[in-house]
C-alpha atoms as a PDB file:
ATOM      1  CA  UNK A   1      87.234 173.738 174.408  1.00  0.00           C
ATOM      2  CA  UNK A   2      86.813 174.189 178.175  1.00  0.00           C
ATOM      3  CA  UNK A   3      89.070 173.446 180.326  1.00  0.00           C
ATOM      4  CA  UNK A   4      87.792 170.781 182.240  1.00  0.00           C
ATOM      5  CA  UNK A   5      87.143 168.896 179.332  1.00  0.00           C
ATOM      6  CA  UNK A   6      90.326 169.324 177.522  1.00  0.00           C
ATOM      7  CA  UNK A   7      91.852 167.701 181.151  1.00  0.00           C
ATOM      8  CA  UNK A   8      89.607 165.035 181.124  1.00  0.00           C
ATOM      9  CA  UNK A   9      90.477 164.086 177.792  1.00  0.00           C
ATOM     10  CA  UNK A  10      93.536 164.790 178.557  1.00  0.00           C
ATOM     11  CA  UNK A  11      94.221 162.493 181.075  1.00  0.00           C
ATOM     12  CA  UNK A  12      92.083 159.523 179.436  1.00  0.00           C
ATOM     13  CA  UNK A  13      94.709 159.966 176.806  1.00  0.00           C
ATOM     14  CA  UNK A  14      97.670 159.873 178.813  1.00  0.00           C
ATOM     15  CA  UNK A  15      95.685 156.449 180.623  1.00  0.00           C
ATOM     16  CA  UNK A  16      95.745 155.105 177.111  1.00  0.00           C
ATOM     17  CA  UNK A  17      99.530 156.077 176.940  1.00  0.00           C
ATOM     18  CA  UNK A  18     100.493 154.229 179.926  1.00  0.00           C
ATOM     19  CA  UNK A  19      98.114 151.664 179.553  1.00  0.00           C
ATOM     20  CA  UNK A  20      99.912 150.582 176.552  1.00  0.00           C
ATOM     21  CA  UNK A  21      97.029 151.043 173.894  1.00  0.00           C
ATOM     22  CA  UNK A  22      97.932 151.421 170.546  1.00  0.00           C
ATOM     23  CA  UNK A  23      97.602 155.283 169.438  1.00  0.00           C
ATOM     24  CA  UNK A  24      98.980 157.748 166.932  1.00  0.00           C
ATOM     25  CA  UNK A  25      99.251 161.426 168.454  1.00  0.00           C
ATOM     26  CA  UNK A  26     101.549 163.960 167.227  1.00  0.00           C
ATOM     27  CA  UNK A  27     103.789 166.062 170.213  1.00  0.00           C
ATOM     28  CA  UNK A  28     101.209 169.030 169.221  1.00  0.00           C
ATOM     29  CA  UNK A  29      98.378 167.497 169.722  1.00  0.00           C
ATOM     30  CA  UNK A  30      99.786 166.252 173.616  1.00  0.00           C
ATOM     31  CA  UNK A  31     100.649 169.405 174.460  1.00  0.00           C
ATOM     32  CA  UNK A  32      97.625 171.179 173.510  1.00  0.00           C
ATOM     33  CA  UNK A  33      95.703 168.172 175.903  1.00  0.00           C
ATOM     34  CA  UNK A  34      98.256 168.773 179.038  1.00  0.00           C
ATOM     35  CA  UNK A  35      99.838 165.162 178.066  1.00  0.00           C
ATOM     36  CA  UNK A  36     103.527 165.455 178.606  1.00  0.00           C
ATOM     37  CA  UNK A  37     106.463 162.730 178.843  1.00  0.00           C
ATOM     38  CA  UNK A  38     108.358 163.717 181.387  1.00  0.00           C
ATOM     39  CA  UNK A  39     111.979 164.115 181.294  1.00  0.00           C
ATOM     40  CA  UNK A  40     114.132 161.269 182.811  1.00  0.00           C
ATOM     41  CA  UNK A  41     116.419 162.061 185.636  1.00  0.00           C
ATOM     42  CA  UNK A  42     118.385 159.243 187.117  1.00  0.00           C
ATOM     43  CA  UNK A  43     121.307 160.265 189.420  1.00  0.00           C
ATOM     44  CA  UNK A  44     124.580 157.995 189.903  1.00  0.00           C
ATOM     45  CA  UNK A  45     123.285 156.551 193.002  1.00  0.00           C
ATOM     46  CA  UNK A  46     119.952 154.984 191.862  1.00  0.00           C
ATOM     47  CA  UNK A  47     122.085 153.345 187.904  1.00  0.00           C
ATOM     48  CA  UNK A  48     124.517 151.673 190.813  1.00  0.00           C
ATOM     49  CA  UNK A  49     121.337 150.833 193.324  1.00  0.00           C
ATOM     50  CA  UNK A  50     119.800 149.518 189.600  1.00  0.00           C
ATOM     51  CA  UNK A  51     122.510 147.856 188.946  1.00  0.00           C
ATOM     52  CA  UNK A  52     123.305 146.267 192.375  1.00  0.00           C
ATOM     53  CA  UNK A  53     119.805 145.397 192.871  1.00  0.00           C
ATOM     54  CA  UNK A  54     119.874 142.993 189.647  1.00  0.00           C
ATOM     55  CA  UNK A  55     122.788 141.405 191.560  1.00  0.00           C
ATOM     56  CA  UNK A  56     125.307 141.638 188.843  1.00  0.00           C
ATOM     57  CA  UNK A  57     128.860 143.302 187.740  1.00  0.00           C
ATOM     58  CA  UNK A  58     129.285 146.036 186.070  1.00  0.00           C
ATOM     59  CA  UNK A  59     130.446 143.859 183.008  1.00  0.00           C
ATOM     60  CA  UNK A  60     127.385 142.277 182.671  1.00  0.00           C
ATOM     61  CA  UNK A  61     125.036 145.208 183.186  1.00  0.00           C
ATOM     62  CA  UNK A  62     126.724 147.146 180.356  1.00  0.00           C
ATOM     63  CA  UNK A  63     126.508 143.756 178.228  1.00  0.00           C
ATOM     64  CA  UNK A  64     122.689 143.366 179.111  1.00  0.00           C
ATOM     65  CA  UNK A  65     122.300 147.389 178.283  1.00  0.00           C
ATOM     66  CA  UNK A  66     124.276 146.640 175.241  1.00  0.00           C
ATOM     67  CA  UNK A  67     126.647 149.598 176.324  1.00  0.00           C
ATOM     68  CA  UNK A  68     130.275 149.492 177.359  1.00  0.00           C
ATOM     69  CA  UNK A  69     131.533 148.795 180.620  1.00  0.00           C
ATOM     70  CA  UNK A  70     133.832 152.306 180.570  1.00  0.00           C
ATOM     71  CA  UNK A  71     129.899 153.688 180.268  1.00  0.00           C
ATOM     72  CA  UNK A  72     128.097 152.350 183.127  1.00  0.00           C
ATOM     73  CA  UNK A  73     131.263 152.853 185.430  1.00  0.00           C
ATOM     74  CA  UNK A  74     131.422 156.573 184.104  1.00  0.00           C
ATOM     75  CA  UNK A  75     127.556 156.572 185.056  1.00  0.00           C
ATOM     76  CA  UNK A  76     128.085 155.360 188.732  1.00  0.00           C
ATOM     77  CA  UNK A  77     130.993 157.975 189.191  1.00  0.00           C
ATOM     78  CA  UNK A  78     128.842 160.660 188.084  1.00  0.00           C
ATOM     79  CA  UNK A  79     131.388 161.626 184.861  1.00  0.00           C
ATOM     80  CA  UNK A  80     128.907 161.023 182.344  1.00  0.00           C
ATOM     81  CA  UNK A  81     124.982 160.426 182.190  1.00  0.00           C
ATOM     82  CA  UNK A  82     123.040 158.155 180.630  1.00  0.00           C
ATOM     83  CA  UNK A  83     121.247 159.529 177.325  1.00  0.00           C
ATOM     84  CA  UNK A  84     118.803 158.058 174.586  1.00  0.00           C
ATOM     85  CA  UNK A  85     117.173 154.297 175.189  1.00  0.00           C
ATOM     86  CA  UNK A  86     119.486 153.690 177.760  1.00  0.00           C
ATOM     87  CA  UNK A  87     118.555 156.107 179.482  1.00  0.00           C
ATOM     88  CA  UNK A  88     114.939 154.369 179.001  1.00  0.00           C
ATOM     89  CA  UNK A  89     115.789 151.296 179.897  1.00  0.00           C
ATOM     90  CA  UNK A  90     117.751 152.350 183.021  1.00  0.00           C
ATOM     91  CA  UNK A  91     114.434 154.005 183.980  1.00  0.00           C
ATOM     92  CA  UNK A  92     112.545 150.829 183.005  1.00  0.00           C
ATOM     93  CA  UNK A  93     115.133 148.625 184.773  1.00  0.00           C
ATOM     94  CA  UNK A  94     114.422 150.791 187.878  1.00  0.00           C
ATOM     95  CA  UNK A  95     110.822 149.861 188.021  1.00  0.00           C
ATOM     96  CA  UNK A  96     110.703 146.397 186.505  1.00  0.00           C
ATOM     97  CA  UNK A  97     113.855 144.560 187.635  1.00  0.00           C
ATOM     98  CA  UNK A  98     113.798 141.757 185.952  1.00  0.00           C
ATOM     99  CA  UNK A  99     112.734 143.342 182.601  1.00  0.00           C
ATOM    100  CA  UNK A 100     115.913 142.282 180.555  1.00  0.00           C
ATOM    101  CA  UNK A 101     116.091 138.911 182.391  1.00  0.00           C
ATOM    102  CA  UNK A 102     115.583 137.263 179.273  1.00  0.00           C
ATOM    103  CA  UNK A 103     119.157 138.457 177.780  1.00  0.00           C
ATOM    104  CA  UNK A 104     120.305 136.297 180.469  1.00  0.00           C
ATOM    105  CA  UNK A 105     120.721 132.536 178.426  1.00  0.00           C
ATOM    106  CA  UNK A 106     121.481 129.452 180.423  1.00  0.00           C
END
């Protein structure tokens, strides 16, 4: 296949991706296309900016995150990191505030 076809295939795939369409692809068949997920980095600064932006405690973060308290302080001092769907949905959190504003019951 040449190459500027496999990019623009490529990239209509990763549109679909992001786009949210419904799709089945194996890793394989993303690599071979030049559609990666890219790695998440978050540093301690922008989970405390996260957090402080949503205007609440550390106590209720963690609850929202369903993680403990001891975790997201150990993320803000930089002792531990974030890993697996909280890691997601700190990176989610970071471009959709109010994402998880429905855990929040009056």
């Amino acid at each position: 296949m040449r190459d500027s076809v496999r990019k623009a295939i490529g990239e209509t795939m990763q549109d679909m991706v992001s786009s949210g369409l419904k799709s089945s692809f194996t890793k394989e068949e993303l690599d071979s296309l030049g559609v990666g997920i890219p790695e998440i980095r978050l540093t301690q600064e922008q989970i405390r900016s996260i957090r402080k932006g949503m205007n609440v405690s550390k106590t209720v973060f963690a609850k929202m995150l369903n993680v403990s308290p001891s975790s997201v302080r150990q993320w803000e001092q930089g002792k531990r990191r974030p890993r697996g769907s909280a890691l997601v949905l700190l990176e989610l959190l970071e471009k959709s505030p109010n994402v998880l504003d429905y855990r929040l019951s009056v």
